[in-house]
N, C-alpha and C. Protein backbone atom coordinates (compact mmCIF):
# COMPACT_ATOMS: atom_id res chain seq x y z
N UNK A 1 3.35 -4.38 25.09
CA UNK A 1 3.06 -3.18 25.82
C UNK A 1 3.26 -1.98 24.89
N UNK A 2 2.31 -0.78 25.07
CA UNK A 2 2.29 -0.11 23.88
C UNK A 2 2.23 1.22 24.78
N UNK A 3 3.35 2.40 24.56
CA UNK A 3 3.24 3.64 24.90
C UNK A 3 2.47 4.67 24.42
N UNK A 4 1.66 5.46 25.24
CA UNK A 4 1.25 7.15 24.34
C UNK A 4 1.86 7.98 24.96
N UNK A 5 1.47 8.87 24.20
CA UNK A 5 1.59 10.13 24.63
C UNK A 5 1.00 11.34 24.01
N UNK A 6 0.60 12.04 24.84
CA UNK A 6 -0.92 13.12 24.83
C UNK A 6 0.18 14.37 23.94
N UNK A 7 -0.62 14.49 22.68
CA UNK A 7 0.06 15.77 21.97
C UNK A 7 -0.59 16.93 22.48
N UNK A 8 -1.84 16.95 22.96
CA UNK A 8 -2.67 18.49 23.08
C UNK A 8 -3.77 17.90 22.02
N UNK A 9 -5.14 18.36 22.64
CA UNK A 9 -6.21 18.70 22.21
C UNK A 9 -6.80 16.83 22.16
N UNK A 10 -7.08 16.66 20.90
CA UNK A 10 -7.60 15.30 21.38
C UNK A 10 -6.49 13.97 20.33
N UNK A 11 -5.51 14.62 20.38
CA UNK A 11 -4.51 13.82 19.74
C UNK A 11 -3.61 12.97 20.58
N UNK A 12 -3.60 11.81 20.63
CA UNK A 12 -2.26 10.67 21.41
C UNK A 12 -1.59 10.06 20.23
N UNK A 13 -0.20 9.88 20.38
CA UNK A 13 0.46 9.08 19.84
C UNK A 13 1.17 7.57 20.23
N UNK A 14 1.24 6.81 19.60
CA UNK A 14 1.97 6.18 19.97
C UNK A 14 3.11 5.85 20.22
N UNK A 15 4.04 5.87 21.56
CA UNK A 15 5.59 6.44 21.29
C UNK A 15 6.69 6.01 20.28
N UNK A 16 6.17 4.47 20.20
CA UNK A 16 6.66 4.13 18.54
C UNK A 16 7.44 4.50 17.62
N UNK A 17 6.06 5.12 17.30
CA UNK A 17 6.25 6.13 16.09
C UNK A 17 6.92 7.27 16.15
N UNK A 18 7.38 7.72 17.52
CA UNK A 18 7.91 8.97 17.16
C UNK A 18 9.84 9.20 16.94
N UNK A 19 9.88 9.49 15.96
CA UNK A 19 11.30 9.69 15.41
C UNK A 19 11.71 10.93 16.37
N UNK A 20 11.60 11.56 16.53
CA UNK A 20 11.76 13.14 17.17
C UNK A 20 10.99 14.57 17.85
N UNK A 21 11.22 14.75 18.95
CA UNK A 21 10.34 16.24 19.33
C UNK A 21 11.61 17.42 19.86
N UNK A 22 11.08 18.06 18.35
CA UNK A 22 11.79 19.62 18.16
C UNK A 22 11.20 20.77 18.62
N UNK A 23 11.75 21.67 19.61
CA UNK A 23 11.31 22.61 19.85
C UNK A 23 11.14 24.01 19.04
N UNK A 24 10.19 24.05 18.87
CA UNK A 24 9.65 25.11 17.87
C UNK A 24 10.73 26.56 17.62
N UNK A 25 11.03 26.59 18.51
CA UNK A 25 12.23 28.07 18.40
C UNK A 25 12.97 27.55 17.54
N UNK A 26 13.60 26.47 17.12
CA UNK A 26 14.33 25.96 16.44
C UNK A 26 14.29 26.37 14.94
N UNK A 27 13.17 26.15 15.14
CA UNK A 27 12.60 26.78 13.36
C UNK A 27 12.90 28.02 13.10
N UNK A 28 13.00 28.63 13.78
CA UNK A 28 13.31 29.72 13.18
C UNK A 28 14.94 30.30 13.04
N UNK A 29 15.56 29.63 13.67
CA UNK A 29 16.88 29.52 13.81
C UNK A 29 17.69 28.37 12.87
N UNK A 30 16.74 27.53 12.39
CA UNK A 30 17.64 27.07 11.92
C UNK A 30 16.82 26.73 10.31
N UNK A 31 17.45 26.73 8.75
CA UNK A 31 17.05 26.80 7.68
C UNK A 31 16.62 25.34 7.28
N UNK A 32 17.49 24.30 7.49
CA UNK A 32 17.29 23.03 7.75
C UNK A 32 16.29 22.76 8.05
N UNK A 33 15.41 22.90 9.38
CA UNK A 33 14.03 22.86 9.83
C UNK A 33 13.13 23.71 8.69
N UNK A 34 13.19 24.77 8.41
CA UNK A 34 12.23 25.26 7.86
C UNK A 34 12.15 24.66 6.76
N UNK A 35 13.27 24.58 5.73
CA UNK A 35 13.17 23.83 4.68
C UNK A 35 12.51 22.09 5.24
N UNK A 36 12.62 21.77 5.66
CA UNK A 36 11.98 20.18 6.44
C UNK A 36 10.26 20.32 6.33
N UNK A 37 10.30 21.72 6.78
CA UNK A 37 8.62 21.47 7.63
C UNK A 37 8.21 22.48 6.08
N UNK A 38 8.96 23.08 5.25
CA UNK A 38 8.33 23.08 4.12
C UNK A 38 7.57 22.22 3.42
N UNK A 39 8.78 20.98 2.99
CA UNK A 39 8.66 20.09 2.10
C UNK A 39 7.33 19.30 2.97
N UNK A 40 7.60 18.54 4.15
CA UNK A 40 6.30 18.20 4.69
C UNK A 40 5.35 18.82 4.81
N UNK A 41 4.93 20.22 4.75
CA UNK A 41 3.55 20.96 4.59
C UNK A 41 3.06 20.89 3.11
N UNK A 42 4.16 20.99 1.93
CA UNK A 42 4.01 20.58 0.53
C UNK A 42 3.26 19.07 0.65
N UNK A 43 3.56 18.65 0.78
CA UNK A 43 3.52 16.99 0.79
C UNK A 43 1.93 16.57 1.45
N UNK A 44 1.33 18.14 2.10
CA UNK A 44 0.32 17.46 3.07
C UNK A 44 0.63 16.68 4.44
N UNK A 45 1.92 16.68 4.74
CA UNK A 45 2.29 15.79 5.89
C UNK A 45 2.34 15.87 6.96
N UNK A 46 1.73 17.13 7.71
CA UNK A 46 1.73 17.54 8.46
C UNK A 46 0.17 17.80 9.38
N UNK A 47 0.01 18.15 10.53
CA UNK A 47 -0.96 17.77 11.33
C UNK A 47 -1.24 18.79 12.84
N UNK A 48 -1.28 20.17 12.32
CA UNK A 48 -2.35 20.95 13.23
C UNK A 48 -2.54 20.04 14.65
N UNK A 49 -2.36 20.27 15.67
CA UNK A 49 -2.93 19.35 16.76
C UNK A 49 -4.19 19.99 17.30
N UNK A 50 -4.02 21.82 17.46
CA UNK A 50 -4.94 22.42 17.80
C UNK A 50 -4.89 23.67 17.24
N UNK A 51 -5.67 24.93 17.56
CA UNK A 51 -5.23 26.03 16.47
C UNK A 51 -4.50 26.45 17.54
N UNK A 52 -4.03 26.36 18.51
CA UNK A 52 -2.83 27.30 19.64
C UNK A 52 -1.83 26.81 18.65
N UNK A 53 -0.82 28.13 18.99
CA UNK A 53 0.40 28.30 18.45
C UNK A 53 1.40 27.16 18.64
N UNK A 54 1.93 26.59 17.71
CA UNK A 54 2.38 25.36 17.69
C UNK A 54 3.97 25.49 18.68
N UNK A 55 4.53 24.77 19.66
CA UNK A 55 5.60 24.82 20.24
C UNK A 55 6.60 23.86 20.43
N UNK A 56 6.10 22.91 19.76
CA UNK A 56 7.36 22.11 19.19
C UNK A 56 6.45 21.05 18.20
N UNK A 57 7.22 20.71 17.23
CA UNK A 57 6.91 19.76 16.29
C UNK A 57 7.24 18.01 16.98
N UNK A 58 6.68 17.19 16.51
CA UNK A 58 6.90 16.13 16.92
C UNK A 58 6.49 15.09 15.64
N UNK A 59 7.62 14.66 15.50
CA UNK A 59 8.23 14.32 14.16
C UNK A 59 8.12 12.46 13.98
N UNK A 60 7.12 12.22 12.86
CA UNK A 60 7.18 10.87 12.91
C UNK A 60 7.85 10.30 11.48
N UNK A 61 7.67 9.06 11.34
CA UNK A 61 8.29 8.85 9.75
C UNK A 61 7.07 9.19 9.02
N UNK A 62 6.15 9.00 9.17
CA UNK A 62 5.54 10.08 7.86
C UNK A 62 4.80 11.22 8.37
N UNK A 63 4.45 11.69 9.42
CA UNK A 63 3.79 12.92 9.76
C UNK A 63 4.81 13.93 10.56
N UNK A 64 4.20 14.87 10.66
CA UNK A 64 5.20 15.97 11.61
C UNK A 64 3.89 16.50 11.96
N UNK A 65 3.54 16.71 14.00
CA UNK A 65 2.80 16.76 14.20
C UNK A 65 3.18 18.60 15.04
N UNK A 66 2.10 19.54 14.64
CA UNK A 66 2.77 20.26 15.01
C UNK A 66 1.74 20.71 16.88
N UNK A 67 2.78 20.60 17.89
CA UNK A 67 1.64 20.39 18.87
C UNK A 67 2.12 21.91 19.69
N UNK A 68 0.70 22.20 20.25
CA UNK A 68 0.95 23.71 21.12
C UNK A 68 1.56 23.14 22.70
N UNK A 69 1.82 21.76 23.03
CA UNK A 69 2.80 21.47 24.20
C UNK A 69 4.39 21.70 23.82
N UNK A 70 4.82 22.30 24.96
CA UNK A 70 6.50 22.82 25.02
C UNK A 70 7.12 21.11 24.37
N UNK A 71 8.47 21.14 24.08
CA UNK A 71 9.30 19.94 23.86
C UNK A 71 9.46 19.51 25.19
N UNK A 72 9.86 20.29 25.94
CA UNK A 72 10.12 19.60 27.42
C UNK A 72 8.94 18.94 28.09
N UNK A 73 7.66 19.48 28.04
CA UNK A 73 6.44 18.49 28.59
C UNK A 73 6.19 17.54 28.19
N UNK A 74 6.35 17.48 26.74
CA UNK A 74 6.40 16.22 25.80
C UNK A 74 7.54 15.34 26.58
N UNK A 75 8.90 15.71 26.71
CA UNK A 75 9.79 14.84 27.05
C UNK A 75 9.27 13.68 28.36
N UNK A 76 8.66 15.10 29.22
CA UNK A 76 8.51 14.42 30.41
C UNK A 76 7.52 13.62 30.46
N UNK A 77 6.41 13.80 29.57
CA UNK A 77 4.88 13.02 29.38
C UNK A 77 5.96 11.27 29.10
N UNK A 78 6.51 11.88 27.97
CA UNK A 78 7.25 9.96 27.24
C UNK A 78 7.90 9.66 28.70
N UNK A 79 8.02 9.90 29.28
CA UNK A 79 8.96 9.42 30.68
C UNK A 79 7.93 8.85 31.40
N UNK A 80 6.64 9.46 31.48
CA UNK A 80 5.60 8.52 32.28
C UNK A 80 4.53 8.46 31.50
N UNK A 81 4.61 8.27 30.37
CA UNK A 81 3.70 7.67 29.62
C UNK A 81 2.95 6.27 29.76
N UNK A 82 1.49 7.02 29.63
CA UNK A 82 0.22 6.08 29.83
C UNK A 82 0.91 4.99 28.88
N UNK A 83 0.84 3.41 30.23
CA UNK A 83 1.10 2.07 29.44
C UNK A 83 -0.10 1.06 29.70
N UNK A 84 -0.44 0.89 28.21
CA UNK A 84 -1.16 -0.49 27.45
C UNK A 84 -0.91 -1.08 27.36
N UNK A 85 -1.62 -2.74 28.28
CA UNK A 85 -1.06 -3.74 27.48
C UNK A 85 -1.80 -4.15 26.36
N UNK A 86 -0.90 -5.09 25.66
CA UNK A 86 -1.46 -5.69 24.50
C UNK A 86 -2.51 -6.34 24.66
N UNK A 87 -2.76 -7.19 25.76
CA UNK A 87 -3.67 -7.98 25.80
C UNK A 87 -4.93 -7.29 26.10
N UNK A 88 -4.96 -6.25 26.55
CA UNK A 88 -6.51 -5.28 26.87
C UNK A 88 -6.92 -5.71 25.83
């Protein structure tokens, strides 16, 4: 059985993959993050979801996705996240 979840625009993830969803205010408060989402924008590692203003990052082991949904909608989407089975 395999989880998504809808980043905004025409992007789903798989819940898997996701290491973390940071709320964007964060960044600016904290140097840690910025230095983070530096080095991953250096790197190319990063991923625009739509051109709206990004509001929380959602953080995988190799991408950081930056999506214009709040952290909290995200939270609540993974709570009832669309389920696949394998066998489809």
């Amino acid at each position: 059985m395999m989880l998504f979840i809808h980043l905004g625009g025409d992007m789903v993830l798989n819940a898997d993959r996701i290491v973390a969803i940071v709320d964007h205010h964060s960044y600016s408060s904290s140097v840690e993050n910025q230095e983070f989402l530096k080095y991953k924008k250096k790197q190319k590692s990063t991923v625009k979801v739509t051109e709206d203003t990004p509001k929380s990052f959602v953080i995988t082991e190799d991408d950081v996705y930056l999506s214009p949904i709040s952290s909290h909608t995200l939270k609540r989407r993974a709570e009832t996240s669309t389920i696949v089975s394998e066998e489809e």
